[in-house]
Structure formats: C-alpha cells, structure tokens
Protein backbone atom coordinates (compact mmCIF):
# COMPACT_ATOMS: atom_id res chain seq x y z
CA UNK A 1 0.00 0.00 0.00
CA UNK A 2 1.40 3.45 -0.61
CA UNK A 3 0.99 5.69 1.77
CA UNK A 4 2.49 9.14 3.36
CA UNK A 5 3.07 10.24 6.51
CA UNK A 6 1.92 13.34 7.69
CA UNK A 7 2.23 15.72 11.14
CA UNK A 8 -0.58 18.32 10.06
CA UNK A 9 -3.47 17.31 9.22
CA UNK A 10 -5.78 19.15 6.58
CA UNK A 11 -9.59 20.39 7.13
CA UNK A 12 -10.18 16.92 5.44
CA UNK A 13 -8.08 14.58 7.53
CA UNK A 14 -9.62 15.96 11.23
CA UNK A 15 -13.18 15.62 9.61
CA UNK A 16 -12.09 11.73 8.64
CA UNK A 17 -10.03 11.84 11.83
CA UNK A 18 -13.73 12.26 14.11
CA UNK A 19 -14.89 9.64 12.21
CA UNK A 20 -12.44 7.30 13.07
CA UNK A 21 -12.98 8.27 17.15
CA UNK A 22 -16.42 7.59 16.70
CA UNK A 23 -15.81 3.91 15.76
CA UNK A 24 -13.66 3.59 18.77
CA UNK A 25 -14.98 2.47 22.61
CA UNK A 26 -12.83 5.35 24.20
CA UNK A 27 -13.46 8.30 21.93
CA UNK A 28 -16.53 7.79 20.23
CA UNK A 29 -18.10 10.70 22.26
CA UNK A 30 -15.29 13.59 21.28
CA UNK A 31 -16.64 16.52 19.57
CA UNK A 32 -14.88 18.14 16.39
CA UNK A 33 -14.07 21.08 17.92
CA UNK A 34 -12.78 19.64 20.45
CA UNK A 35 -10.66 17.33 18.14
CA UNK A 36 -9.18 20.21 16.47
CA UNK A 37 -8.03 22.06 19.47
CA UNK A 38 -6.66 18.55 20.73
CA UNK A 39 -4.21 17.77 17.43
CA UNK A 40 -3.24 21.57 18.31
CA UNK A 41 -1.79 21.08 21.70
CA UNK A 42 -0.61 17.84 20.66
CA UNK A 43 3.66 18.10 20.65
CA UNK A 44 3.44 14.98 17.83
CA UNK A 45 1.03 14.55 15.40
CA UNK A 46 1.54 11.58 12.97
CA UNK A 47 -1.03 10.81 10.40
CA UNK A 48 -0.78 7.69 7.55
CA UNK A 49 -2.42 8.92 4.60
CA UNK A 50 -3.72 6.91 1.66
CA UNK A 51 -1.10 8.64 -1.32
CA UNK A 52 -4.07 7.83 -3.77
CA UNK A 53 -6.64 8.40 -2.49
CA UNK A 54 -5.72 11.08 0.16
CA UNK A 55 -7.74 9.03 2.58
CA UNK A 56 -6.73 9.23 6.55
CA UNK A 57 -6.11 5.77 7.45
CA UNK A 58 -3.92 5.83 10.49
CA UNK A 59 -3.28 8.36 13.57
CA UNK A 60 -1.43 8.24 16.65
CA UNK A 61 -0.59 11.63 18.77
CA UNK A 62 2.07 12.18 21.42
CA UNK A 63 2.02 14.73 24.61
CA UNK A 64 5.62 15.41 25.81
CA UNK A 65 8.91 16.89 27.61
CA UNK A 66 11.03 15.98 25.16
CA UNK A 67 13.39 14.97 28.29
CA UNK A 68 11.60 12.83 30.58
CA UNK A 69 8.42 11.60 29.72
CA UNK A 70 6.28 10.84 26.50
CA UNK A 71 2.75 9.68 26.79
CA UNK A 72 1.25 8.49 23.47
CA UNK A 73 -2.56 8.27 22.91
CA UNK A 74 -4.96 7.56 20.42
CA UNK A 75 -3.10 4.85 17.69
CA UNK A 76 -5.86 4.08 15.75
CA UNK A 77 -6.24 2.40 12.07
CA UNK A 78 -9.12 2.57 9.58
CA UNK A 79 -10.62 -0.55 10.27
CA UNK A 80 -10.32 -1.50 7.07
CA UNK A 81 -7.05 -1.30 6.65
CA UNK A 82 -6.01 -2.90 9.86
CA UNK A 83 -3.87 -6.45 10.00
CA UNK A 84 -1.83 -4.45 7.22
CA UNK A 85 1.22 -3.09 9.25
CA UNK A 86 -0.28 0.66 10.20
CA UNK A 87 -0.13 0.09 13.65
CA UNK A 88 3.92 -0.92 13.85
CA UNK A 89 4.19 2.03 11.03
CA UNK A 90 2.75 4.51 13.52
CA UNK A 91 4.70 3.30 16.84
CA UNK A 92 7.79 3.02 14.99
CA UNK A 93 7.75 6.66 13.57
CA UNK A 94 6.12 7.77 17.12
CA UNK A 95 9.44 6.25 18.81
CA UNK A 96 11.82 7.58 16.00
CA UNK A 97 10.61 10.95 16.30
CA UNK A 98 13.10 13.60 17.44
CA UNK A 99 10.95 14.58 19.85
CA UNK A 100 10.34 11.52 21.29
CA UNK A 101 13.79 9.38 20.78
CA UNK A 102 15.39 10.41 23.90
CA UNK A 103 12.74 10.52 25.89
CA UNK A 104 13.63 8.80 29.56
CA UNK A 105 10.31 7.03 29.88
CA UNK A 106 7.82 6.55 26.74
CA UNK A 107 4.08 5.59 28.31
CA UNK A 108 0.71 4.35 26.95
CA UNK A 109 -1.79 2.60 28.36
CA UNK A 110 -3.74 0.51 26.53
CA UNK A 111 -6.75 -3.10 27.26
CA UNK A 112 -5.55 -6.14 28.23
CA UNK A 113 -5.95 -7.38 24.69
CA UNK A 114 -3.37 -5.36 23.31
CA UNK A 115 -0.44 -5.73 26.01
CA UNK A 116 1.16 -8.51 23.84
CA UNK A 117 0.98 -6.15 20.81
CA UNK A 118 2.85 -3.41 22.81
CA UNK A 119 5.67 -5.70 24.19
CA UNK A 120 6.82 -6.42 20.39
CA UNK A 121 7.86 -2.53 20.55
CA UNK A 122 9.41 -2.73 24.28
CA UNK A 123 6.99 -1.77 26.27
CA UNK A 124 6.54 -3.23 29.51
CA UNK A 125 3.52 -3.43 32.52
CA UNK A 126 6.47 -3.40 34.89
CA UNK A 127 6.37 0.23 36.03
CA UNK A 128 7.95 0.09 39.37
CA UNK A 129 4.75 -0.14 41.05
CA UNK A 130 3.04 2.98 39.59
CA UNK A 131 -0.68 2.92 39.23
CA UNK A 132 -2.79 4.27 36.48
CA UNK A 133 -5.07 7.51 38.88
CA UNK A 134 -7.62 9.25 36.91
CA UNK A 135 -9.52 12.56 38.12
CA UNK A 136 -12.74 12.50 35.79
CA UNK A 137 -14.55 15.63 35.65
C-alpha cells in the first residue's frame, strides 16, 4: 500500500479523523471542535495517509517533555485497513521521532488485549509499582 506520513493534518483529515474516534470504545463521544483544538496542543502529530486516495487511514498523537516523559494516545487504524502493518508504522515513527527518541520514559496505556501487541515494541507493565489515577470531571 502506498501511503504518506503526515504531522498536520488538513480540514479533510480531522473531519475523517472524528470519524475514526467515533468507531472507537474510548473516543466515540469527542466533539470536532474539540478534536481540532486537541491535534493543536498535541507536541506529535503523525497521520498515515492513503497517497491515492488522500484518505486518513492511520493516527497516533504524542504529549511530551522531550526529556523525561512521552505519553502516546490515540493509535488508531481505519478498520479497514487494519492487520496491514499501520499500527507498527505509527509506533515506529512515534518512537523515532526527534521529539520523542530520547525521551527517559515513553508511556501508553492501553486493554488487556493489546499488552502482547505493545511488548513487540518494548513496552513493559512493569512500572515500578506505579498505578494508572484518573480525576474525571
């Protein structure tokens, strides 16, 4: 599949980017607005893109330091283009970003389901005892 990577995303790709959220369990609620203003305060944006069809078909964002911590959030793939590779594609150029490469401590959290997946790329549950506390307002 050819695609291109992209860190700004066009009118086009946020509108196709809330449609992907909506398909998901954990952002299927998120407003556009509030989408936009998210990729803005974002430090890494990485979008695939579909090279003919100019189609978003992958995104993954970053919030970071640059020193010691990176949390990354929201690595999602067009369903139908999943099983083809997106998801390593996006990791890979999340981790090789030069924001991000010398980053002390790279986090995510992610279900059960997909701890196995995450452990291909290094990532571990072990976090010295650390818990995952959310404030929900």
């Amino acid at each position: 599949m050819n695609y291109k990577m992209v860190e700004e995303l066009s009118e086009r790709h946020l509108n196709e980017l809330h449609n992907l959220f909506k398909n998901e369990w954990w952002t299927q609620h998120r407003e556009l607005s509030e989408i936009k203003k998210m990729v803005e305060n974002s430090s890494v944006v990485i979008g695939l893109v579909n090279s003919e069809t100019e189609e978003l078909i992958g995104f993954a964002r970053v919030i970071t330091d640059t020193i010691y911590r990176a949390f990354i959030f929201d690595v999602m793939t067009k369903e139908n283009f999943r099983n083809n590779g997106i998801g390593k594609i996006l990791i890979e150029s999340i981790l090789e970003h030069p924001l991000v490469q010398n980053v002390d401590r790279v986090e995510l959290y992610c279900p059960d389901r997909l701890v196995g997946y995450y452990e291909k790329f290094g990532f571990s549950t072990d976090v010295n005892g650390s818990n995952l506390m959310r404030l929900t307002k």
